[in-house]
Protein backbone atom coordinates (compact mmCIF):
# COMPACT_ATOMS: atom_id res chain seq x y z
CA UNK A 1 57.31 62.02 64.97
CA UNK A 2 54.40 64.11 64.93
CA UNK A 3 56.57 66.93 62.55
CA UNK A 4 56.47 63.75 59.76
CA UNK A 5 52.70 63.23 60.37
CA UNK A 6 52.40 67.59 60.01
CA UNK A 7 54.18 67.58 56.47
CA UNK A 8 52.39 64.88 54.87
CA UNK A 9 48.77 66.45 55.88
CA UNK A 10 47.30 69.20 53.92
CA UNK A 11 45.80 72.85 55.70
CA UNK A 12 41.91 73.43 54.92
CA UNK A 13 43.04 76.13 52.29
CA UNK A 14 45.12 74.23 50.36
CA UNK A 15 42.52 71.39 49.77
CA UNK A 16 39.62 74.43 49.29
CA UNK A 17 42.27 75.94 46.35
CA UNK A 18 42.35 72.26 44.99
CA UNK A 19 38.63 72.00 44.86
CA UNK A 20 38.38 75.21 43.53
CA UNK A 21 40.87 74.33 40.80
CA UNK A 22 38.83 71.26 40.26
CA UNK A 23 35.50 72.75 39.88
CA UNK A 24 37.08 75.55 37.44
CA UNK A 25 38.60 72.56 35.08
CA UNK A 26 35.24 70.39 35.05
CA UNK A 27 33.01 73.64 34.36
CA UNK A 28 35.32 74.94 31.53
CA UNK A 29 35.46 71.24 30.22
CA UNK A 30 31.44 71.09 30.37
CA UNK A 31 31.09 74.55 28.68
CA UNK A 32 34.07 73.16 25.92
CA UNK A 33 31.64 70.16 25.66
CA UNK A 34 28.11 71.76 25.55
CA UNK A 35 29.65 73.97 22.42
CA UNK A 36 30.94 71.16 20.64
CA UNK A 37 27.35 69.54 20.81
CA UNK A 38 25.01 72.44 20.52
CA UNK A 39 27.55 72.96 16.96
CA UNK A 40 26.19 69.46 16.35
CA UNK A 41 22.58 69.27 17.40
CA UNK A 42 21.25 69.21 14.31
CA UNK A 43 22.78 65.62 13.71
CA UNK A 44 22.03 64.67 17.10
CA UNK A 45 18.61 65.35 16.51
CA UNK A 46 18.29 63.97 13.26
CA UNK A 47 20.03 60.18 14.83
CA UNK A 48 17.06 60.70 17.51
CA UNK A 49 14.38 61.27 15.02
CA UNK A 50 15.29 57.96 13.52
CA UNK A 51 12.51 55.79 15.20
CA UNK A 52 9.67 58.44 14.29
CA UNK A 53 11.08 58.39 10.63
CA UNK A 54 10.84 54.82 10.80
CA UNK A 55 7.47 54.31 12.14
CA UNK A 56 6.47 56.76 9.60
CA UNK A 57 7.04 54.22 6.60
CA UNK A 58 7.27 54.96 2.79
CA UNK A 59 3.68 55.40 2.28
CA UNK A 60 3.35 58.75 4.70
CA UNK A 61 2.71 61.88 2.82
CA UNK A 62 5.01 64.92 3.54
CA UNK A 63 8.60 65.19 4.83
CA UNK A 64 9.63 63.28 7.69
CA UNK A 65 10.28 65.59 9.76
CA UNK A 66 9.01 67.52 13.31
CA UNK A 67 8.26 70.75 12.38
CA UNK A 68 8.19 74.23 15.01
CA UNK A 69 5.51 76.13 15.30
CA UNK A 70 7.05 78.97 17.12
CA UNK A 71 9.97 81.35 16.33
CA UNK A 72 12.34 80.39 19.36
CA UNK A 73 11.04 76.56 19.52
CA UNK A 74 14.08 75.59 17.32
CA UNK A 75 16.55 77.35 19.02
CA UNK A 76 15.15 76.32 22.62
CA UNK A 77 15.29 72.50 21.27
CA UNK A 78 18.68 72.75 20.37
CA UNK A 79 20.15 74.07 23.54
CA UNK A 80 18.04 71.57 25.09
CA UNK A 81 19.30 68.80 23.25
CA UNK A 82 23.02 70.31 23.36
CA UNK A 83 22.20 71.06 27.43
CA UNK A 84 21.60 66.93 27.73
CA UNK A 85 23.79 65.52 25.31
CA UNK A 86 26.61 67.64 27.30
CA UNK A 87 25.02 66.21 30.67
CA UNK A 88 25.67 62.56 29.39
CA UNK A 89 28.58 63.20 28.00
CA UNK A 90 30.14 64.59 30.91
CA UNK A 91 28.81 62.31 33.79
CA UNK A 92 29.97 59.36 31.78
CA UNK A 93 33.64 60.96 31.10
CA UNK A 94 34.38 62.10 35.40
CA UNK A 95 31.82 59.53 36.85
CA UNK A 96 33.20 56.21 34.92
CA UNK A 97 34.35 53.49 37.17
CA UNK A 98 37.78 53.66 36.20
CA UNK A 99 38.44 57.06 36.32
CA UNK A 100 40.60 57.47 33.45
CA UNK A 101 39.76 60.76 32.64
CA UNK A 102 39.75 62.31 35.58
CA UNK A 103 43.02 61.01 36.56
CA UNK A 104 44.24 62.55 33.64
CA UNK A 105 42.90 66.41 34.67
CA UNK A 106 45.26 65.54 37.97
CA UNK A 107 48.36 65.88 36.46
């Protein structure tokens, strides 16, 4: 009886080699996912500057637009932006309540 019981229960290294396979899949799907958005942050920062370009109005002189005053301030916003987007975008994917996604890395 307690043979059955040994088979079905895992050894410490096999569940540490199926974290570690775990943690591998989620980073390389977060690094997959941060590229996809920092390729996109320009339109992810023009659908936030909405509001701002709305409380602008017609009558405002200029473009409506944020502008940088420093070299690296436009690449620092977009990783930023990408870095967060990414963060969303993968807590709401593993950490939804049905799990759909994450079932699916299991296979």
């Amino acid at each position: 009886m307690s043979d059955n019981n040994d088979q079905n229960h895992s050894s410490l290294a096999e569940h540490l080699l199926e974290l570690r396979s775990r943690i591998i899949k989620s980073l390389i799907f977060f690094v997959l996912a941060f590229v996809v958005s920092y390729m996109n942050a320009d339109k992810i920062y023009d659908f936030l500057l909405q509001p701002y370009v709305k409380a602008l109005g017609e009558g405002q002189i200029g473009t409506k637009r944020l502008i940088f005053t420093a070299l690296q301030e436009t690449f620092i916003t977009y990783l930023k932006l990408s870095f967060f987007f990414c963060t969303f975008f993968f807590f709401s994917c593993f950490f939804n309540s049905n799990m759909e996604i994450y079932s699916a890395w299991s296979l």
